[in-house]
Protein backbone atom coordinates (compact mmCIF):
# COMPACT_ATOMS: atom_id res chain seq x y z
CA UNK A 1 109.87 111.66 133.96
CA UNK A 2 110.67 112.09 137.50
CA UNK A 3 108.07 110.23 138.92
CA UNK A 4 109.90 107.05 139.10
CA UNK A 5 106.79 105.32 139.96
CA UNK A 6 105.74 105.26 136.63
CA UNK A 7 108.36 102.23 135.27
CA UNK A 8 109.61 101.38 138.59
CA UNK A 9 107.72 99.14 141.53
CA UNK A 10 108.82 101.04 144.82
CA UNK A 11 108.80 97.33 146.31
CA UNK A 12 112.12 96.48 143.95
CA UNK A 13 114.78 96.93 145.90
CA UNK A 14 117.09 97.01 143.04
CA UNK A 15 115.12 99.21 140.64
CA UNK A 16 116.31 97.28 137.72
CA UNK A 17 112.94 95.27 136.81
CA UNK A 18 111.66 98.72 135.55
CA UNK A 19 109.34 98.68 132.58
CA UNK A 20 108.57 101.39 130.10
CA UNK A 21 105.66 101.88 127.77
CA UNK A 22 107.07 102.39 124.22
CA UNK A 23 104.13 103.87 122.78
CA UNK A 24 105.51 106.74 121.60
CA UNK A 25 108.01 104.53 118.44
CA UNK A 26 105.70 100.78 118.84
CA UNK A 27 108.71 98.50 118.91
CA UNK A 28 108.22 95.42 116.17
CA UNK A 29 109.81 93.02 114.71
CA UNK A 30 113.73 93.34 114.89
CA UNK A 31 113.58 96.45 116.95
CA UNK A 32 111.52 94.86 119.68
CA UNK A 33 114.76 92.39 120.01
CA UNK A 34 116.89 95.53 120.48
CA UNK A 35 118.36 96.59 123.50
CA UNK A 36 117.60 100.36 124.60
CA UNK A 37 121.33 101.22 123.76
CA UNK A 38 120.58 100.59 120.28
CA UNK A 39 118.98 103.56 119.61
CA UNK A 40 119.28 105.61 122.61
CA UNK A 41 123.50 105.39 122.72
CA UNK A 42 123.59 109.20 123.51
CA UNK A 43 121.78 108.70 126.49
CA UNK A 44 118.59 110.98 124.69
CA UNK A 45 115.11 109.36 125.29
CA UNK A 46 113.08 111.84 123.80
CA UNK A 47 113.03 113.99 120.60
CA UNK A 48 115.10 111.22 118.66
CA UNK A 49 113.56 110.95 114.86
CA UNK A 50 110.83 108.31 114.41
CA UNK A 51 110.92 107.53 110.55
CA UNK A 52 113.00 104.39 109.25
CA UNK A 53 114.75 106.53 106.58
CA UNK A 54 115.90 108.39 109.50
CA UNK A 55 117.95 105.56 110.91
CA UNK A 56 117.78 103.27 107.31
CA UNK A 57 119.31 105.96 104.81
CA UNK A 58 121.85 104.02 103.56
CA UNK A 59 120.03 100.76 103.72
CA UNK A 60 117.59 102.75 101.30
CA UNK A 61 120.13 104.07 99.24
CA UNK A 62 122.29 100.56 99.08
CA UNK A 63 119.06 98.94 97.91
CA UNK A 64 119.51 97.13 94.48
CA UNK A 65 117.00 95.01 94.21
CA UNK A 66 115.29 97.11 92.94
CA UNK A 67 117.35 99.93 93.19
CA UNK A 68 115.35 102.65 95.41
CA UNK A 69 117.16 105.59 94.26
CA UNK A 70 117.14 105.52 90.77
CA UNK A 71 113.56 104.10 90.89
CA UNK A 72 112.42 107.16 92.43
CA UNK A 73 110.27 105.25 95.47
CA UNK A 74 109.86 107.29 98.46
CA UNK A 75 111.39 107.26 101.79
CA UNK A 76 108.98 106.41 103.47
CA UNK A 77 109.36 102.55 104.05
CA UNK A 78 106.21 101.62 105.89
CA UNK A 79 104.85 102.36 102.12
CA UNK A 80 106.35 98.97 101.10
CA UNK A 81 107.51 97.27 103.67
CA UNK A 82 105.97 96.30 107.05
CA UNK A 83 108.39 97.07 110.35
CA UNK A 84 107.59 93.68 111.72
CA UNK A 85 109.40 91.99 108.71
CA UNK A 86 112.67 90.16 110.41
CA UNK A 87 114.89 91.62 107.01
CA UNK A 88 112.73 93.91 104.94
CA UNK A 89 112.81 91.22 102.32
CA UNK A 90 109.24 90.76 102.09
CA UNK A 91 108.18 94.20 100.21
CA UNK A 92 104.86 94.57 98.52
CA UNK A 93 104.55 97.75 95.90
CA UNK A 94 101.01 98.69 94.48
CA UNK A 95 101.55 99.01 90.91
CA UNK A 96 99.19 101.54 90.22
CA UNK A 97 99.85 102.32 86.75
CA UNK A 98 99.42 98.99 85.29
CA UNK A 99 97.42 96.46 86.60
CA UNK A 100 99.64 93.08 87.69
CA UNK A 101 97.63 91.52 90.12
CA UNK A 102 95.71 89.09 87.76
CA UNK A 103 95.15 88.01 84.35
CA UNK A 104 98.18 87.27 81.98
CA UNK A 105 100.57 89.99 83.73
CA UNK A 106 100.14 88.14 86.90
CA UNK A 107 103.11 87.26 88.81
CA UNK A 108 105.71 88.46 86.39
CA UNK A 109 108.88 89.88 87.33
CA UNK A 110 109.68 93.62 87.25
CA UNK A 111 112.47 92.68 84.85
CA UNK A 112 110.23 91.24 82.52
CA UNK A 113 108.18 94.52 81.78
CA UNK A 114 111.15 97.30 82.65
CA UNK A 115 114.60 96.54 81.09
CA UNK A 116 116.75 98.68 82.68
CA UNK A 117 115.91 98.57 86.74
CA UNK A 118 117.53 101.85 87.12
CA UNK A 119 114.36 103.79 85.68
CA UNK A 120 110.70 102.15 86.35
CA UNK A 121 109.57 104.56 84.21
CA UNK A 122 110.40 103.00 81.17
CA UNK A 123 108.57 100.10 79.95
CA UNK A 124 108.13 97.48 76.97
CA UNK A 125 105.09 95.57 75.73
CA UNK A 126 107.10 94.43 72.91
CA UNK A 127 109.16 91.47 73.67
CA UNK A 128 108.85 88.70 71.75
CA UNK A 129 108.15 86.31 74.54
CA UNK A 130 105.51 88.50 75.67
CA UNK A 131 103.55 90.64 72.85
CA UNK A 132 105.38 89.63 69.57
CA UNK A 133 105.03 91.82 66.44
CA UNK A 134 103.60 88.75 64.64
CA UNK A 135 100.48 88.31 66.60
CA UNK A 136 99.87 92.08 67.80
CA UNK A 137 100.22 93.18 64.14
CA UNK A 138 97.77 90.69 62.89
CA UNK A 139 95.28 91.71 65.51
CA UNK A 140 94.84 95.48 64.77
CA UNK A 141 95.38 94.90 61.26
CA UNK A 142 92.14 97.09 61.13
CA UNK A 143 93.02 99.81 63.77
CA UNK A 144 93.94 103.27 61.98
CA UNK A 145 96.98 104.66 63.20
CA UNK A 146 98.34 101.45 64.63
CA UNK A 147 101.83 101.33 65.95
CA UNK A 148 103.99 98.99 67.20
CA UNK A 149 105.40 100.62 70.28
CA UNK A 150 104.68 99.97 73.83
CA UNK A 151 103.52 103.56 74.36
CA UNK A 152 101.01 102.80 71.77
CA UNK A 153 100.06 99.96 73.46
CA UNK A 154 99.46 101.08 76.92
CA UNK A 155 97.41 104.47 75.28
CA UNK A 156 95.14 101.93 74.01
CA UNK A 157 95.02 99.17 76.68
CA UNK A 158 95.32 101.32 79.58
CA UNK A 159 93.53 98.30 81.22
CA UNK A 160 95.93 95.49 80.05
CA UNK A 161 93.14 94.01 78.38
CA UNK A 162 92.91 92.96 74.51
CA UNK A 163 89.06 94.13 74.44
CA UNK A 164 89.38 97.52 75.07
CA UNK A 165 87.88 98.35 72.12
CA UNK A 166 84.94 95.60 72.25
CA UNK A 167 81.86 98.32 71.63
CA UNK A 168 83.52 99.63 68.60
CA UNK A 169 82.98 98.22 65.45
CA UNK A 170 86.67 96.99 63.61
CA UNK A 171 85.91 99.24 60.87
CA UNK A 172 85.33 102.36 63.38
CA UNK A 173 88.21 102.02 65.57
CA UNK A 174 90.72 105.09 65.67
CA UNK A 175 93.70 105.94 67.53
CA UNK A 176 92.80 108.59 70.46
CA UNK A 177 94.68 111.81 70.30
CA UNK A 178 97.09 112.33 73.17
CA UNK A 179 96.82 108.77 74.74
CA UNK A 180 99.08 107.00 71.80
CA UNK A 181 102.35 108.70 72.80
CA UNK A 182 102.53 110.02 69.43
């Protein structure tokens, strides 16, 4: 503005202990260390774009670890990653679909559940180290329509959890149409 009162004390004879309130794009983390040239090299102060991705593309699309792209997460960063992080090493993802935040999936690495880290999508139950055909055979040795196949497994333990099926009787239980992937 032209009101030079607003970052500037009249009494500094130098006008260069001006201050400016940043309100507009809160300045955290590494960007607070930033000098104004940074960002504002142009010489524009207003109308510049305000999402990370906007200034971050190609840190989004170098990312391999996971790989952003081919996993599909969004742009927007602040859904992962907090601004005040020093290097955006400290991500967090809600996994949604599958729940990983207790129990025996606890604390295991993406890796461990998704082979190939270029799709998400696809998963496996069926690792020997994990769900073995051994013991997951032996315990739905009484469940019609049982397959081994981690699509099977997650349309009947949605949940994660072995007692999915604990208020049906052994002798009752049958697949559900649709949630098998069969």
């Amino acid at each position: 503005p032209t009101t030079c009162d607003t970052c500037h004390n009249p009494a500094d004879s130098s006008w260069g202990d001006g201050s400016f309130d940043h309100s507009s794009y809160p300045l955290v983390g590494v960007h607070a260390q930033q000098p104004c040239q940074a960002c504002h090299s142009s010489g524009v102060y207003q109308g510049l774009p305000s999402q990370c991705v906007d200034c971050h593309l190609a840190d989004y699309q170098g990312a391999t670890d996971p790989n952003h792209v081919a996993a599909g997460f969004p742009t927007t960063c602040q859904t992962c990653h907090n601004a005040a992080d020093p290097d955006w090493s400290y991500g967090t993802f809600d996994h949604v679909w599958f729940p990983i935040t207790s129990g025996p999936h606890a604390n295991r690495l993406c890796s461990d559940c998704h082979p190939d880290p270029q799709v998400f999508a696809v998963f496996t139950c069926t690792v020997p180290a994990c769900h073995p055909r051994s013991t997951t055979d032996e315990h739905h040795s009484e469940v019609s329509g049982y397959v081994y196949e981690s699509g099977a497994c997650y349309g009947c333990h949605p949940n994660g959890q072995s007692d999915h099926f604990t208020t049906v009787p052994s002798h009752a239980r049958t697949p559900r149409r649709g949630r098998r992937g069969q």
